[in-house]
Protein backbone atom coordinates (compact mmCIF):
# COMPACT_ATOMS: atom_id res chain seq x y z
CA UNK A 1 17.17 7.53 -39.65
CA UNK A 2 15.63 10.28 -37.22
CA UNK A 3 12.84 7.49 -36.09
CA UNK A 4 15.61 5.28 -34.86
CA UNK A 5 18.12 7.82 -33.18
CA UNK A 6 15.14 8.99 -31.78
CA UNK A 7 14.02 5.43 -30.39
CA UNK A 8 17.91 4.55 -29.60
CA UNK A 9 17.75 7.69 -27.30
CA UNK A 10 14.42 6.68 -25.67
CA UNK A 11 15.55 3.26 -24.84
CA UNK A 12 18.87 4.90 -23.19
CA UNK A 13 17.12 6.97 -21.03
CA UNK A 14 14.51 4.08 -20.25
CA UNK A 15 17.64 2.16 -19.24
CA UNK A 16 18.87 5.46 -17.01
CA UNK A 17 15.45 5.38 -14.86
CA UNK A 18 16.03 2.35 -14.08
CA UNK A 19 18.98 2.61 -12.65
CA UNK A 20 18.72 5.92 -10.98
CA UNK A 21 15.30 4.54 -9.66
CA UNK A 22 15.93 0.79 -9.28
CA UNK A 23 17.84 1.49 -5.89
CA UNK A 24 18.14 -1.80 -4.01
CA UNK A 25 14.67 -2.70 -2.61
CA UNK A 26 14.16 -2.27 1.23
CA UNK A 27 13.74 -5.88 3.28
CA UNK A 28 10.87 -5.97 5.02
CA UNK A 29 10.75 -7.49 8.79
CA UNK A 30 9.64 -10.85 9.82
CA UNK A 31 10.25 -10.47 13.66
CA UNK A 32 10.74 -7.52 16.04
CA UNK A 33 11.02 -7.46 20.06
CA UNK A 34 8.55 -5.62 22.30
CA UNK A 35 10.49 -4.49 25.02
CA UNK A 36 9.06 -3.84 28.35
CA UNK A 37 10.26 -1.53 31.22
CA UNK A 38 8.26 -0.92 34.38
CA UNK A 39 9.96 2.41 34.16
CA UNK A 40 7.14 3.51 32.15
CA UNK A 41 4.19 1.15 31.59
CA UNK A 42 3.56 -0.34 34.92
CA UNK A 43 0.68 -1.22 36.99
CA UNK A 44 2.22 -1.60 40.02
CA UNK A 45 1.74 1.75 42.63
CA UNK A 46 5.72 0.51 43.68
CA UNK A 47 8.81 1.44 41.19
CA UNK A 48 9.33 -2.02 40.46
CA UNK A 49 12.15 -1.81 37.88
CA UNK A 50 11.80 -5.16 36.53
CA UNK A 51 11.97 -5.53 32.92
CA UNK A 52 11.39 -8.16 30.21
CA UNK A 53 11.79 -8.77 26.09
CA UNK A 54 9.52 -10.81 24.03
CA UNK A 55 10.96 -11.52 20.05
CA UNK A 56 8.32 -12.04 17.39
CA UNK A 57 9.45 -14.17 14.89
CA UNK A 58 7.05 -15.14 11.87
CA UNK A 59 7.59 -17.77 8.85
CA UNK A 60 4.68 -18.96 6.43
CA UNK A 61 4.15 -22.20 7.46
CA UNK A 62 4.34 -23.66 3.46
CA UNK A 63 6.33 -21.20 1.75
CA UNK A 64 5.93 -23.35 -1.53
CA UNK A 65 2.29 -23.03 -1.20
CA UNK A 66 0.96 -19.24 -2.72
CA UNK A 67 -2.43 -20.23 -1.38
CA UNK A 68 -1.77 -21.24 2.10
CA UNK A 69 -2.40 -18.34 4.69
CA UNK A 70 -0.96 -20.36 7.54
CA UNK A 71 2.30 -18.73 9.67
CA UNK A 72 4.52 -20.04 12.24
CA UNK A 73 4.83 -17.89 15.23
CA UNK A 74 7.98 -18.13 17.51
CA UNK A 75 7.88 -16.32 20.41
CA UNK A 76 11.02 -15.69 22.32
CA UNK A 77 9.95 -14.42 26.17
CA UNK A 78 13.11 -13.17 28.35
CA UNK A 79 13.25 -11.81 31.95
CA UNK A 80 16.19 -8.99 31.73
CA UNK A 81 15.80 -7.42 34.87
CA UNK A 82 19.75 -7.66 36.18
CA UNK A 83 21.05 -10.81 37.40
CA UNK A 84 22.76 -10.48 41.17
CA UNK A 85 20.90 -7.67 42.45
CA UNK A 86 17.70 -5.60 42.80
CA UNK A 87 15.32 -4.89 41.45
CA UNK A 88 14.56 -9.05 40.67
CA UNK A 89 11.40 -10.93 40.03
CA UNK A 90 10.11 -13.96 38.26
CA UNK A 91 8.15 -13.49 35.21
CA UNK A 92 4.75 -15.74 35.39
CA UNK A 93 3.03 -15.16 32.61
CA UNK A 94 2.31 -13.15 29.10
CA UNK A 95 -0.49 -12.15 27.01
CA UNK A 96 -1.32 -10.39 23.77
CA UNK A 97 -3.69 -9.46 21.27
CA UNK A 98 -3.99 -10.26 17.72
CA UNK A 99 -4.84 -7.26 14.82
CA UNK A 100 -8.36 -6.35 14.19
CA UNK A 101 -11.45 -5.75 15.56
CA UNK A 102 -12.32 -8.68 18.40
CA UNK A 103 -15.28 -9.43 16.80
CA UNK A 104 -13.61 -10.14 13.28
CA UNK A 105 -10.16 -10.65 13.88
CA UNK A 106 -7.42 -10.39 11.24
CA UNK A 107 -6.02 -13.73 12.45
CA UNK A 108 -6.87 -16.99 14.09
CA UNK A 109 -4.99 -19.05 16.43
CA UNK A 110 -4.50 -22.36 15.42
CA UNK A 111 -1.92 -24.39 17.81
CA UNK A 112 0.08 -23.66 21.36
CA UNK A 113 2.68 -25.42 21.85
CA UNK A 114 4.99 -24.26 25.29
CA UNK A 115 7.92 -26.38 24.31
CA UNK A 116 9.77 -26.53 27.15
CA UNK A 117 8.86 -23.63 29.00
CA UNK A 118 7.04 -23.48 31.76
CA UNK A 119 3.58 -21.56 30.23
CA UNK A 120 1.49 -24.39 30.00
CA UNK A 121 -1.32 -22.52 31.17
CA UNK A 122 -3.80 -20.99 28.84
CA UNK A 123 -6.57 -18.83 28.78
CA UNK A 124 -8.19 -17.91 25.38
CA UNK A 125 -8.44 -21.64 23.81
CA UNK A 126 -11.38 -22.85 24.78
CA UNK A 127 -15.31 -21.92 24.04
CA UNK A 128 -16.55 -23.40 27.42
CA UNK A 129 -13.41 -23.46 29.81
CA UNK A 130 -11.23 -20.40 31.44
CA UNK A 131 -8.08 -22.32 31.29
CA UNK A 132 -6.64 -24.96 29.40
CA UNK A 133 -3.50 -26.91 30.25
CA UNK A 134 -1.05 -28.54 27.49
CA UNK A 135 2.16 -30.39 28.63
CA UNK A 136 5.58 -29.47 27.07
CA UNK A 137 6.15 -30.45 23.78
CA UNK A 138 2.45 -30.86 22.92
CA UNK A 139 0.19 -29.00 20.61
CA UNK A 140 -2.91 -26.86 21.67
CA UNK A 141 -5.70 -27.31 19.23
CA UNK A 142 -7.55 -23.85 19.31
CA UNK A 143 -11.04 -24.62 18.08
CA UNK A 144 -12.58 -24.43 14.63
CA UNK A 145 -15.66 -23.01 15.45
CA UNK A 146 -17.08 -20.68 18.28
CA UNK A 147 -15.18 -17.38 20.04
CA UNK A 148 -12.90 -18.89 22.94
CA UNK A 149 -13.41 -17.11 26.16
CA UNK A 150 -10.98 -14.19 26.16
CA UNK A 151 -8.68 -14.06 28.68
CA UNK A 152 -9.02 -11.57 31.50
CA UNK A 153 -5.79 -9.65 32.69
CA UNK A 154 -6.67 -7.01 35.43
CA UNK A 155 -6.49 -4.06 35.22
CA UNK A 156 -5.53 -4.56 31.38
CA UNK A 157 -9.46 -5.97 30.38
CA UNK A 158 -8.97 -8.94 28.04
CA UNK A 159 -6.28 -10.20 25.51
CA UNK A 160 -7.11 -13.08 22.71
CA UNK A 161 -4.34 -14.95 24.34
CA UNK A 162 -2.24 -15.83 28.02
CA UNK A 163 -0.21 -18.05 29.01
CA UNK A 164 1.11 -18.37 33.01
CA UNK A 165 3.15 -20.77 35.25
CA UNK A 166 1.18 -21.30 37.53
CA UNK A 167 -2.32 -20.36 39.54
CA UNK A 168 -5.78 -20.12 39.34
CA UNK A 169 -5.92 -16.81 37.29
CA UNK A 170 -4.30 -15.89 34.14
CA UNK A 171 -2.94 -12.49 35.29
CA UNK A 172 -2.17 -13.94 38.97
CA UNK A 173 -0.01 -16.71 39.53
CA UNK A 174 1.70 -17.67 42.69
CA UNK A 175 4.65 -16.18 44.74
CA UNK A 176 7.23 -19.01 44.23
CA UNK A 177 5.96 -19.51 40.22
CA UNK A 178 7.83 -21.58 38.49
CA UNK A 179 8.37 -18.95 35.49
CA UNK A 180 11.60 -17.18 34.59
CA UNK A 181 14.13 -15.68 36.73
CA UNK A 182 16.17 -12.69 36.03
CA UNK A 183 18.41 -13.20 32.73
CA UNK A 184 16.52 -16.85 31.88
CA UNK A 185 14.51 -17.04 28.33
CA UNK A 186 12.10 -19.37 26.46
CA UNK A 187 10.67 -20.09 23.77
CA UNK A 188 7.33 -21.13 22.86
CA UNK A 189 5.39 -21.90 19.51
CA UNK A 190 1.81 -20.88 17.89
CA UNK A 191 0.12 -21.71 14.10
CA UNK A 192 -1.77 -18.98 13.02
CA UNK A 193 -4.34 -18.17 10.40
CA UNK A 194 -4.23 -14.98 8.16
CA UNK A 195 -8.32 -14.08 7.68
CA UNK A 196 -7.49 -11.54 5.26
CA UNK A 197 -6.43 -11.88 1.59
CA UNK A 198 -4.23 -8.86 2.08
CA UNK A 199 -2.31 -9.89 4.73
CA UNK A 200 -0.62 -12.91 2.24
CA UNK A 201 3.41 -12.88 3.41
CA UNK A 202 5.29 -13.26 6.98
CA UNK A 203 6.47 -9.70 6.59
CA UNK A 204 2.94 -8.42 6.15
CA UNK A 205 1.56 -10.73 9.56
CA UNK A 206 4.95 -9.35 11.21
CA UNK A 207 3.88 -5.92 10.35
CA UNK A 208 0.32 -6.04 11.73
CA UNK A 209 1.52 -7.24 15.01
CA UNK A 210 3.96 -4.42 15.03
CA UNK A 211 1.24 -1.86 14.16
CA UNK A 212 -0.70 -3.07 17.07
CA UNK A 213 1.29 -3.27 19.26
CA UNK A 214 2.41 0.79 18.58
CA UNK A 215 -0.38 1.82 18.04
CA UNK A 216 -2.37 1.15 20.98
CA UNK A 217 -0.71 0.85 24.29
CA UNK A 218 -1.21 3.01 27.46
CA UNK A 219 1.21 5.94 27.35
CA UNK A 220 0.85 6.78 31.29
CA UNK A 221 -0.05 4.51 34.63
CA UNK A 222 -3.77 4.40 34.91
CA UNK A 223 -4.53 3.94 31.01
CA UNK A 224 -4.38 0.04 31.11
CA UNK A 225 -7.25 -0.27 29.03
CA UNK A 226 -4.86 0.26 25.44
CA UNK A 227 -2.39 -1.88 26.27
CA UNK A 228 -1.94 -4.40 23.83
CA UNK A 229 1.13 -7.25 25.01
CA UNK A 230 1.52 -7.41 28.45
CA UNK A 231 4.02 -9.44 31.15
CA UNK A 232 3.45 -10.06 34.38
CA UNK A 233 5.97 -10.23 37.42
CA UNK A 234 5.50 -11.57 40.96
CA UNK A 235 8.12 -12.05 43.94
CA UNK A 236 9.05 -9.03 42.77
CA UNK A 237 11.80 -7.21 45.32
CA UNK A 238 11.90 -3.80 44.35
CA UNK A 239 15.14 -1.40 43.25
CA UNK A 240 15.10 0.32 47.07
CA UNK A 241 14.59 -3.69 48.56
CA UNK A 242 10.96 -3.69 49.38
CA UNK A 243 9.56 -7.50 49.11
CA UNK A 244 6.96 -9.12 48.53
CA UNK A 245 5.90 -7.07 45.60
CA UNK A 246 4.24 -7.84 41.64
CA UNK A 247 3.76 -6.08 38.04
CA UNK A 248 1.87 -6.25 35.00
CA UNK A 249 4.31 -4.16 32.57
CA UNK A 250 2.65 -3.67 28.83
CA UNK A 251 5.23 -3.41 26.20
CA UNK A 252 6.20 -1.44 23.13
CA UNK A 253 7.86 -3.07 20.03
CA UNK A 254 11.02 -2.37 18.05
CA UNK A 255 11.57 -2.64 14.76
CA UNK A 256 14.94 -4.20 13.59
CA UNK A 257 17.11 -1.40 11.95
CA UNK A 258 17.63 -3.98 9.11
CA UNK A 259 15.83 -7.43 9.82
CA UNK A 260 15.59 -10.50 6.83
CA UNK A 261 12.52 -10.68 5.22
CA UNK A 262 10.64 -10.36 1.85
CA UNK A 263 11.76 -7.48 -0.42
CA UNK A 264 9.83 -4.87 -1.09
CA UNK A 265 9.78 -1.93 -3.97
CA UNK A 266 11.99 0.79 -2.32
CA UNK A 267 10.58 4.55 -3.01
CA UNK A 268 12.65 6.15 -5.40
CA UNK A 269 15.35 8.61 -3.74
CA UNK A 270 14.78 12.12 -3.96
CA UNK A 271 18.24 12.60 -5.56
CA UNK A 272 17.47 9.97 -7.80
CA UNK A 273 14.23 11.52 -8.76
CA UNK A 274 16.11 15.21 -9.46
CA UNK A 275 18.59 13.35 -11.00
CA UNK A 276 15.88 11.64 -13.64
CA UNK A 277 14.16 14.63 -13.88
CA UNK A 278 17.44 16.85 -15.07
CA UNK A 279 18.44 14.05 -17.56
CA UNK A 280 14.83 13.30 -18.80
CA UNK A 281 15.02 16.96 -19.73
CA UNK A 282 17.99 16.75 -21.72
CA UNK A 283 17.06 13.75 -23.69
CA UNK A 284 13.91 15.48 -24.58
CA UNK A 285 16.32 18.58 -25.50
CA UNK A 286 18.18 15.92 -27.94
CA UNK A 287 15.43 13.85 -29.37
CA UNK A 288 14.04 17.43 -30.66
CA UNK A 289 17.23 18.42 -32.07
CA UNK A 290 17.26 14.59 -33.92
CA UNK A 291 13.99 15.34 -35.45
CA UNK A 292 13.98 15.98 -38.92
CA UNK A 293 12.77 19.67 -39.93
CA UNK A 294 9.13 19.58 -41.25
CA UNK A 295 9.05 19.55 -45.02
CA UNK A 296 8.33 23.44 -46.90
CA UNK A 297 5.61 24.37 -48.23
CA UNK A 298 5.20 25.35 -51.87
């Protein structure tokens, strides 16, 4: 009879844990925006002003499929430097880095595909060429084998990946590009590959890009090297109305207070964890007292 009350009591406060510590599990992220400000992480010698967003968005490619390590990557670009009045530019190109070390890279480009934009020129697809050009609406094959040439973005150094309107340089461009305007946006699309078991859900790929790009960027003019995302900007006229100018602005992503993704196990409050604690020592208090008395001794 003891035996049972005692196991009755045990399953109760099993029960309790669970619902002191089975809170509702936090949602991890599948996109966040870098947001870039030439307030703080420009190139340009000239306060420029201009300012842009880019929106990483990240779905695995067959969900159904536990085994696949393929992701979509939608990539929102936006120009928000004001509409109607200075400072305004036209943003010509963007670049980024993927996670890990260049030599063994956590992921792999697979496809580019510029939609509609304008970006249909690429640097960091190709083994033997510079620059690559895909139409709208057409996929990029990034090859199987071989390290494409990295793209070169003075004074940033390299990224795995640009894309520009127009020119004969990835970081240049021309003047009168053909890229977006103050308050315009696109879209473009990539396939990537996950090279790391780990790294197995859109949350986790969304996470390593947010990492990066955090973790690494220039935190004063002159440190270009770190940057890790970067826009650039040309026909720039500046907030004061000097013309003629440009900017390569490196970015700094934001995490979505509460974005949709996969769940994951949420840390158990600290209130819930005194609250356990104060009721797992009572229980213990009244499985003693349910104990029978040991038997005497002749």
């Amino acid at each position: 009879m003891a035996s049972a009350r005692r196991n009755q009591l045990l399953s109760v406060g099993c029960l309790a844990g669970l619902l002191v510590g089975g809170a509702a599990p936090a949602m991890a992220f599948t996109s966040f925006d870098v947001d870039f400000s030439a307030a703080n992480k420009k190139t340009s010698a000239d306060a420029t002003g201009v300012s842009g967003k880019m929106t990483f968005s990240f779905t695995k490619l067959d969900p159904d499929n536990a085994a696949d390590n393929r992701y979509t990557l939608d990539l929102n670009i936006k120009n928000t430097s004001p509409v109607g009045t200075n400072p305004t530019g036209t943003l010509t190109a963007f670049a980024f880095n993927v996670p890990g070390p260049t030599s063994s890279p956590d992921f792999k480009l697979l496809t580019y595909n510029p939609l509609i934009s304008n970006f249909g020129d690429v640097y960091g697809a190709s083994t033997t060429r510079r620059e690559v050009n895909v139409n709208n609406n057409q996929n990029l094959l990034f090859p199987t084998t071989g390290t494409p040439i990295r793209a070169a973005y003075s004074p940033f150094g390299s990224f795995t990946f640009c894309a520009r309107d127009t020119g004969i340089i990835c970081h240049g461009g021309t003047q009168n590009g053909t890229g977006l305007r103050d308050g315009e946006s696109t879209a473009v699309r990539f396939t990537l590959a996950s090279n790391k078991s780990s790294i197995n859900s859109a949350s986790l790929v969304a996470q390593s890009f947010f990492d990066l790009f955090n973790s690494r960027t220039f935190t004063k003019d002159g440190d270009f090297k770190h940057a890790q995302v970067a826009l650039r900007f040309q026909n720039v006229t500046t907030t004061i109305g000097a013309r003629g100018k440009s900017d390569k602005v490196a970015g700094v992503s934001t995490r979505p207070p509460q974005g949709p993704g996969d769940p994951v196990p949420a840390p158990l409050p600290v209130l819930g964890a005194a609250t356990a604690f104060a009721f797992s020592r009572r229980l213990r208090r009244r499985i003693s007292s349910a104990s029978p008395l040991p038997a005497a001794t002749a």
